[in-house]
C-alpha atoms as a PDB file:
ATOM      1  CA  UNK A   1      62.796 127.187 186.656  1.00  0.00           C
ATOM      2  CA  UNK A   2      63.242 123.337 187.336  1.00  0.00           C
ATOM      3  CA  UNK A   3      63.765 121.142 184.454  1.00  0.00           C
ATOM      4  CA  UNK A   4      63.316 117.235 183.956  1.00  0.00           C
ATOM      5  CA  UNK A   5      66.307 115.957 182.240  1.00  0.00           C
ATOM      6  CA  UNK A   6      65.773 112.125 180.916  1.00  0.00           C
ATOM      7  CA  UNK A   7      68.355 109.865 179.449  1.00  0.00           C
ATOM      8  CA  UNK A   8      66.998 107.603 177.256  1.00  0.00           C
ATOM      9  CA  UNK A   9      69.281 105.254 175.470  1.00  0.00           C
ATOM     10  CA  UNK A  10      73.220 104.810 175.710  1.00  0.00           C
ATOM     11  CA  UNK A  11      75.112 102.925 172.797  1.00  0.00           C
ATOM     12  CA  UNK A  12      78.645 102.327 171.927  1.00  0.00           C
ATOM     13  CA  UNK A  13      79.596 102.824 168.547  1.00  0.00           C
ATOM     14  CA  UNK A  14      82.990 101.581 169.467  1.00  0.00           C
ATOM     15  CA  UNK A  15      83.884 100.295 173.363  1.00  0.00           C
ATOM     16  CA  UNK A  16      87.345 101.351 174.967  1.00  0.00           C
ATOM     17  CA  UNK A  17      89.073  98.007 174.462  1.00  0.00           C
ATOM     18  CA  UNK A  18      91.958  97.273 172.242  1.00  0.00           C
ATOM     19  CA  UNK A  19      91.300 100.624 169.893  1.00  0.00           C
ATOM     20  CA  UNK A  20      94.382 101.899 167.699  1.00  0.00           C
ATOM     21  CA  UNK A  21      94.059 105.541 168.823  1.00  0.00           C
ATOM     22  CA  UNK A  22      96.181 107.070 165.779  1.00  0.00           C
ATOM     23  CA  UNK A  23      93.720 105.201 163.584  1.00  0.00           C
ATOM     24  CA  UNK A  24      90.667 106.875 165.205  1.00  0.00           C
ATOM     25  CA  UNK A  25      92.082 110.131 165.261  1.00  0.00           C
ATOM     26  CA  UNK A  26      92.149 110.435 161.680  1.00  0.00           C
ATOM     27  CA  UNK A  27      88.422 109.828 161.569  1.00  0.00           C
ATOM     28  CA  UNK A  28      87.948 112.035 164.482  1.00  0.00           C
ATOM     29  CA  UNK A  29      86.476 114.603 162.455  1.00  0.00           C
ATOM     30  CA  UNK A  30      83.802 112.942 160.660  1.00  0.00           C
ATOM     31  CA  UNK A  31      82.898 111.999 164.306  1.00  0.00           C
ATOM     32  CA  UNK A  32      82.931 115.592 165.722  1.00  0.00           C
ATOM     33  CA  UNK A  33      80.599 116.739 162.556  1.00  0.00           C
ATOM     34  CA  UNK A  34      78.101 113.863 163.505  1.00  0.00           C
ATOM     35  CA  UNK A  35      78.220 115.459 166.909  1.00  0.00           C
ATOM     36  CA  UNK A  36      77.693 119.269 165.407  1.00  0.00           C
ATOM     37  CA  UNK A  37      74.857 118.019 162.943  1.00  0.00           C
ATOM     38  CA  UNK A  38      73.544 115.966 165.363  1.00  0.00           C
ATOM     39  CA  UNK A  39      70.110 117.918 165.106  1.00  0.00           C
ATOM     40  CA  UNK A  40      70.210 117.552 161.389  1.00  0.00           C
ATOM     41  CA  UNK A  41      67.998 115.116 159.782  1.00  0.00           C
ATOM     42  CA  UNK A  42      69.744 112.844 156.974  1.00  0.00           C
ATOM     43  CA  UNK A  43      67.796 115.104 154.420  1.00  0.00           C
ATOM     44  CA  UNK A  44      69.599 118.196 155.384  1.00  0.00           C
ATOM     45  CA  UNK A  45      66.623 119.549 156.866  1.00  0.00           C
ATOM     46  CA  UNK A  46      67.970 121.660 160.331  1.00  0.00           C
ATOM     47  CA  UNK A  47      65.263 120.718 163.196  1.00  0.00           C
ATOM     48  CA  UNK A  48      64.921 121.538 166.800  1.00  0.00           C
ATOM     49  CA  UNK A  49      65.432 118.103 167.972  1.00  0.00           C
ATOM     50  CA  UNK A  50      64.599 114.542 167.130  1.00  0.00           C
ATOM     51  CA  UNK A  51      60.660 112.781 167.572  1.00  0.00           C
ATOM     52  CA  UNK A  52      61.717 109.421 168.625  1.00  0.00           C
ATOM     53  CA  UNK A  53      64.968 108.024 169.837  1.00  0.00           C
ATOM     54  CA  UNK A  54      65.712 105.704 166.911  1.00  0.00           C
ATOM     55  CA  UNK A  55      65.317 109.116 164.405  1.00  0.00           C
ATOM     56  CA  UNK A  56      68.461 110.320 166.668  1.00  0.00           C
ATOM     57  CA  UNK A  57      70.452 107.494 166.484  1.00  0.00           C
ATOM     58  CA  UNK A  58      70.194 107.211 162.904  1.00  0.00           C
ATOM     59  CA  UNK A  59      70.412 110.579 162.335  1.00  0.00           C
ATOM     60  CA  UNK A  60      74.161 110.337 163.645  1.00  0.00           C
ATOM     61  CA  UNK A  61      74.877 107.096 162.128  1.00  0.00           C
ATOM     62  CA  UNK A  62      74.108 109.073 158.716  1.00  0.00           C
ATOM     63  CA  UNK A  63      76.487 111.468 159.231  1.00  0.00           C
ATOM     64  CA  UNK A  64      79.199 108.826 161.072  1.00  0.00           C
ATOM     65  CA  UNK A  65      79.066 106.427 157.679  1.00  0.00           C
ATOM     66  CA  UNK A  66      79.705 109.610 155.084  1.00  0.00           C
ATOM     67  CA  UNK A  67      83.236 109.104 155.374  1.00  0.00           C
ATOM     68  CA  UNK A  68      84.225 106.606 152.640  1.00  0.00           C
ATOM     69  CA  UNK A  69      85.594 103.127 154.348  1.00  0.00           C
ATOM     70  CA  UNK A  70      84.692 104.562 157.439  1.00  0.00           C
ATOM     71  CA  UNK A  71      82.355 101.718 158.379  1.00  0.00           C
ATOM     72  CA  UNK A  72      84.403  99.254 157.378  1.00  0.00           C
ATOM     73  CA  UNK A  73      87.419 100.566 159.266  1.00  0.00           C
ATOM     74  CA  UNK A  74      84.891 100.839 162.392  1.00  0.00           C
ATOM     75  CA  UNK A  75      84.174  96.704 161.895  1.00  0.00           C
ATOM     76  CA  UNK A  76      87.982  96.173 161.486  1.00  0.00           C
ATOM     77  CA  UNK A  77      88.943  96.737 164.803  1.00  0.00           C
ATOM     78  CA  UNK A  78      87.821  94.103 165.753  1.00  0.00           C
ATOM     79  CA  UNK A  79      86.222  94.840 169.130  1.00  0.00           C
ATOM     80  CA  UNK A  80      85.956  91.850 170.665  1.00  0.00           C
ATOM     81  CA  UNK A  81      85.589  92.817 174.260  1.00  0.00           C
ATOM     82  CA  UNK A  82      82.403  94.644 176.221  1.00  0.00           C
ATOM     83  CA  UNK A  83      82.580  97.988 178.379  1.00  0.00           C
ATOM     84  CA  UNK A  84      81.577  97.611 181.660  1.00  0.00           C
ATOM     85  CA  UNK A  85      79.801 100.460 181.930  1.00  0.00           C
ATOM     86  CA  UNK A  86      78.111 102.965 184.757  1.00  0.00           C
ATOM     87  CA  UNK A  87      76.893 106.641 184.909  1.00  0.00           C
ATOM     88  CA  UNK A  88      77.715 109.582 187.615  1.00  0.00           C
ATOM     89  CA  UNK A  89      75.884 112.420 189.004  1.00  0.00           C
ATOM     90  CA  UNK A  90      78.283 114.379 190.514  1.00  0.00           C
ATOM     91  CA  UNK A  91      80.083 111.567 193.169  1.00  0.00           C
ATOM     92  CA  UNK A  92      76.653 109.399 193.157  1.00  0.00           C
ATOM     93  CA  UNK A  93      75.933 106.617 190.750  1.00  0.00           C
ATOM     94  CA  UNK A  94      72.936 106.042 189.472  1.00  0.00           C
ATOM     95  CA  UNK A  95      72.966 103.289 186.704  1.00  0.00           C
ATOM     96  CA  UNK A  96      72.942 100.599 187.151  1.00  0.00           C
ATOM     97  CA  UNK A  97      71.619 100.661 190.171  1.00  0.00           C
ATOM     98  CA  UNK A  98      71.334  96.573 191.338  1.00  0.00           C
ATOM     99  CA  UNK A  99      74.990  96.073 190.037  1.00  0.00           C
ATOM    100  CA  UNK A 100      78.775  98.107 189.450  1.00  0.00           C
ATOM    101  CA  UNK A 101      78.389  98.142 186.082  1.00  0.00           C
ATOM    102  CA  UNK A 102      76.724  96.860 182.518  1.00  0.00           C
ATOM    103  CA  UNK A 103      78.324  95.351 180.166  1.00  0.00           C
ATOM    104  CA  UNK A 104      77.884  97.007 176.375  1.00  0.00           C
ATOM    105  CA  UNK A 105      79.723  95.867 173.511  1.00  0.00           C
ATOM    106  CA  UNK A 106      79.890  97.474 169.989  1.00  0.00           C
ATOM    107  CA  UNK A 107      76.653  98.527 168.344  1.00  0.00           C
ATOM    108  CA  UNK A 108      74.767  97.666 171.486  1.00  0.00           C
ATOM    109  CA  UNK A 109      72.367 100.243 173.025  1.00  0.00           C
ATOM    110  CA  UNK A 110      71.153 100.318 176.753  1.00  0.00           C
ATOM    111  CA  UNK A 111      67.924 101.571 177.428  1.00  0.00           C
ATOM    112  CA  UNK A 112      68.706 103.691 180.520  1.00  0.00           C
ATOM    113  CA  UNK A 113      65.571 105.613 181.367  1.00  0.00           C
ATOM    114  CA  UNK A 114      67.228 107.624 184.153  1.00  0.00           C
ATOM    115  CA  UNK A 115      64.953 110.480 184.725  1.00  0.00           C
ATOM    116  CA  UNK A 116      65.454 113.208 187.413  1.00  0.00           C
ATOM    117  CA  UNK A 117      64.973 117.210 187.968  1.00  0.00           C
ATOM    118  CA  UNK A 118      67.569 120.078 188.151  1.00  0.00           C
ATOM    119  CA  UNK A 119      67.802 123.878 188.482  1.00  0.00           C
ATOM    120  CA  UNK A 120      70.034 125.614 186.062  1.00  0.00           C
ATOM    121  CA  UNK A 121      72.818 122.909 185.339  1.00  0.00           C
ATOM    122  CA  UNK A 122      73.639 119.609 185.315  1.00  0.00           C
ATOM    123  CA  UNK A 123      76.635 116.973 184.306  1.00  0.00           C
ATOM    124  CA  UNK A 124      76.112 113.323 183.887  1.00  0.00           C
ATOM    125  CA  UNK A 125      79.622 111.171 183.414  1.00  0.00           C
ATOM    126  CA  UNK A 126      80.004 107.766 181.840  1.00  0.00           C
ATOM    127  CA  UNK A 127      82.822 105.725 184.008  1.00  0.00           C
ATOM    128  CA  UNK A 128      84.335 102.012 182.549  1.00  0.00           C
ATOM    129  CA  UNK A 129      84.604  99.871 185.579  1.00  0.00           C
ATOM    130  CA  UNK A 130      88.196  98.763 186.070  1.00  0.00           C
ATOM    131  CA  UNK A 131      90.026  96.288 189.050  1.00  0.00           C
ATOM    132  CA  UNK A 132      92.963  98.925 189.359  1.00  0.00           C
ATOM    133  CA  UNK A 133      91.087 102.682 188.174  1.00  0.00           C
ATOM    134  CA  UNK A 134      88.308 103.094 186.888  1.00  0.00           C
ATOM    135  CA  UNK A 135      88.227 105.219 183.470  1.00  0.00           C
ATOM    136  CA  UNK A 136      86.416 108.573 182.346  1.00  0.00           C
ATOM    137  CA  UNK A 137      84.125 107.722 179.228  1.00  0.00           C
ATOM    138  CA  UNK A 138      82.876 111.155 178.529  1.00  0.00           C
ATOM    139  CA  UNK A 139      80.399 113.741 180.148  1.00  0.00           C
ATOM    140  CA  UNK A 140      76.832 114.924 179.130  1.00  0.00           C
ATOM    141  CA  UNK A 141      76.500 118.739 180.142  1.00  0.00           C
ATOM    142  CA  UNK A 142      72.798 119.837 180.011  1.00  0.00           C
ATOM    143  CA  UNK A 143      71.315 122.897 181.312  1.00  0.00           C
ATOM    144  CA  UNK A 144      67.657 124.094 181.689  1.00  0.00           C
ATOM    145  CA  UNK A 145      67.842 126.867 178.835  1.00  0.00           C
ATOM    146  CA  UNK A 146      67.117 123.752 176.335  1.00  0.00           C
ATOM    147  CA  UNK A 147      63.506 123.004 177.895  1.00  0.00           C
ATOM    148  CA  UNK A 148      62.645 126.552 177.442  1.00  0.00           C
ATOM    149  CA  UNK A 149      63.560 126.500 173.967  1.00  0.00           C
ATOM    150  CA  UNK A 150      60.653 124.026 173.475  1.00  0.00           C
ATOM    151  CA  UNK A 151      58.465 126.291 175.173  1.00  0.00           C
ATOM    152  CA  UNK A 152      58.311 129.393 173.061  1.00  0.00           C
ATOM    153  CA  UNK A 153      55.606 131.084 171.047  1.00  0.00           C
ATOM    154  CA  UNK A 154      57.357 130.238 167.519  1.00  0.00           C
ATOM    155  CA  UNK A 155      58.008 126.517 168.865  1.00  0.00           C
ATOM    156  CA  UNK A 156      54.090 126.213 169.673  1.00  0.00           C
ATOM    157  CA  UNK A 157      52.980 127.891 166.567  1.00  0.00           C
ATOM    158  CA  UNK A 158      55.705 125.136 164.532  1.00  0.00           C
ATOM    159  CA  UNK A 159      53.663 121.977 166.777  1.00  0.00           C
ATOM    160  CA  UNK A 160      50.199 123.277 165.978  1.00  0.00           C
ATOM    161  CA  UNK A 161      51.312 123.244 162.408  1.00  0.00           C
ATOM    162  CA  UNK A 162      52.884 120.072 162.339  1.00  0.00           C
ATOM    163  CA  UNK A 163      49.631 118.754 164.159  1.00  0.00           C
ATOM    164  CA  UNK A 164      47.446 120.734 161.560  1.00  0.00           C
ATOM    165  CA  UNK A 165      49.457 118.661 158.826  1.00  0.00           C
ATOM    166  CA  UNK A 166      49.504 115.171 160.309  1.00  0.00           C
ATOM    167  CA  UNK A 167      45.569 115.300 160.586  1.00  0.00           C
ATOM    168  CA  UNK A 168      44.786 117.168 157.738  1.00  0.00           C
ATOM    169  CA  UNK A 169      44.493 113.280 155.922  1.00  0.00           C
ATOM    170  CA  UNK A 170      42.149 111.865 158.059  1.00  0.00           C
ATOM    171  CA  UNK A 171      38.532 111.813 157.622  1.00  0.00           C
ATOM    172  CA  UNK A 172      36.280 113.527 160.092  1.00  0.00           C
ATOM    173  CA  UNK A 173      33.931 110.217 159.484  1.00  0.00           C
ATOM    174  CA  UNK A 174      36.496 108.126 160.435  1.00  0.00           C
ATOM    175  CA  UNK A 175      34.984 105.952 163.283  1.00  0.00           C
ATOM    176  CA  UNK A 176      38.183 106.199 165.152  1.00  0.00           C
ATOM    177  CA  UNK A 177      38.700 110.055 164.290  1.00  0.00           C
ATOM    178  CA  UNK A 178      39.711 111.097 167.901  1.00  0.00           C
ATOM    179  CA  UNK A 179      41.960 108.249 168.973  1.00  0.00           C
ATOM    180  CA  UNK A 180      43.677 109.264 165.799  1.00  0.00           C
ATOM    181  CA  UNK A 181      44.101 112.654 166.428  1.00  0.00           C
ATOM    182  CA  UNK A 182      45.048 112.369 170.144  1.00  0.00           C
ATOM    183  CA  UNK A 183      47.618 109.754 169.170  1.00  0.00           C
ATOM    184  CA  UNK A 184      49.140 112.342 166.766  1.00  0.00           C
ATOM    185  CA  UNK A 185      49.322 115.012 169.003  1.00  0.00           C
ATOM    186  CA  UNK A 186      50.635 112.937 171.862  1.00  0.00           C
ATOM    187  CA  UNK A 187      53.355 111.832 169.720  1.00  0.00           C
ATOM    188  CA  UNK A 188      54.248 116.020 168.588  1.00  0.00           C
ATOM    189  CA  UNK A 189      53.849 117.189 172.036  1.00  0.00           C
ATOM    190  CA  UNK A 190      56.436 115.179 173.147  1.00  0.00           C
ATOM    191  CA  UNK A 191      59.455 116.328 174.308  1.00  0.00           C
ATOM    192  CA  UNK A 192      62.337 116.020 171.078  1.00  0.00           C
ATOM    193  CA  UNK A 193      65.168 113.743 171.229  1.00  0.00           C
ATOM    194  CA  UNK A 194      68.727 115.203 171.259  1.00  0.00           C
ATOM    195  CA  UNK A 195      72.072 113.439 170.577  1.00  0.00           C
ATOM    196  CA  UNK A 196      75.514 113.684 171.965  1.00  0.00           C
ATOM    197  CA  UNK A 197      78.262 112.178 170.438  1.00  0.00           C
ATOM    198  CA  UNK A 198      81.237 111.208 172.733  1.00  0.00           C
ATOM    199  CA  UNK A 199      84.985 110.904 171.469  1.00  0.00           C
ATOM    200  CA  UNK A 200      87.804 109.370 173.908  1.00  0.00           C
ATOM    201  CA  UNK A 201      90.860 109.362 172.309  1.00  0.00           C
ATOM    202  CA  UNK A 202      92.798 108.111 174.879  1.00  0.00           C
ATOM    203  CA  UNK A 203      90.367 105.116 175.435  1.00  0.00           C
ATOM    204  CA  UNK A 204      89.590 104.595 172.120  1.00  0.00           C
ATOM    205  CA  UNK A 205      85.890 104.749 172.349  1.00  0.00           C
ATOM    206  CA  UNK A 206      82.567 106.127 170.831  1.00  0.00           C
ATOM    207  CA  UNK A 207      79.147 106.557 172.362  1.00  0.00           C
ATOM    208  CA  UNK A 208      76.333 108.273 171.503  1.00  0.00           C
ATOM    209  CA  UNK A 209      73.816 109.193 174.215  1.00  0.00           C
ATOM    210  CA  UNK A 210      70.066 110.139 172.912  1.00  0.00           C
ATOM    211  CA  UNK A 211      68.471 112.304 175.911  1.00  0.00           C
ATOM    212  CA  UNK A 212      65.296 114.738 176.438  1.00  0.00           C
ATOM    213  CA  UNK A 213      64.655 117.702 178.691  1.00  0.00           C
ATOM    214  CA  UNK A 214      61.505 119.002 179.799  1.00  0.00           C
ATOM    215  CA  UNK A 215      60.069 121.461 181.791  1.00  0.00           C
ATOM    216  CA  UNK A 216      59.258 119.934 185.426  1.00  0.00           C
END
């Protein structure tokens, strides 16, 4: 099976520069558990994946902000300097493509929109741009057993219902009944949002990636 793997939006939570290391590593684990509940809705609720990439995003910054003082500690570090930031396939690069790098600063998010098939596996890498050598961000590790997931009898039978619900309020007299409708199902049918958090200790940086993957 080919999949369709889509990367949607990249934002640093913290960039790589000037970051007291010890500091973040005793807030490291409220950052890994944003990363394992990153499929859990701020209600609790446990869901297959996100509707819309700002759900995922603030899904995670839920979970990042439970720690007490931990958002404050985040804005006293004073960041005061952006990433320059690019993304690997394997050796090629493929955003930005019309320059080395972006710059991203903290809280910023990147609308990346890279979009591409692959057969079983694949790994995406996030580099910082750098005049003497360049540094590793992170890695996104996806493979093809996540659009399947999407694509079994229990998962249709959980969209029909959801579809069943959302339209359940609107009349059948409304003049603009079927725009309605196909808007809602549009918006269920498509493919969920899902999160990665990434934690550098030895750069000192945060990002969380918000990606889909479909079947091709």
């Amino acid at each position: 099976m080919t999949a369709t793997l889509t990367l949607h939006t990249v934002k640093c939570e913290l960039p790589t520069s000037g970051v007291d290391t010890d500091l973040l590593k005793t807030i490291g684990g409220y950052v890994d558990q944003a990363s394992s509940v990153a499929k859990v809705l701020p209600n609790g609720k446990v869901v297959g994946g996100y509707l819309t990439v700002g759900e995922a995003l603030e899904g995670v910054q839920k979970t990042l902000k439970k720690a007490e003082g931990l958002a404050g500690t985040l804005v006293s570090l004073g960041q005061k300097f952006p990433d320059q930031l690019y993304i690997k396939r394997g050796d090629e690069k493929i955003f930005p493509m019309d320059s080395k790098y972006v710059n991203i600063s903290k809280g910023q998010d990147i609308q990346t929109n890279i979009s591409f098939n692959f057969d079983n596996e694949v790994k995406l890498t996030l580099w910082e741009w750098d005049v003497m050598s360049d540094d590793l961000i992170g890695e996104l590790v996806v493979t093809e057993d996540l659009a399947l997931q999407e694509d079994t009898p229990e998962e249709k039978t959980k969209q029909r219902k959801a579809i069943k619900e959302a339209t359940a309020n609107i009349p059948e007299d409304d003049p603009n009944y079927e725009e309605k409708v196909d808007k809602i199902r549009r918006d269920l049918m498509k493919p969920k949002m899902n999160t990665k958090v990434i934690k550098n200790d030895s750069e000192g940086c945060i990002y969380t990636l918000v990606y889909s993957v479909s079947k091709a």
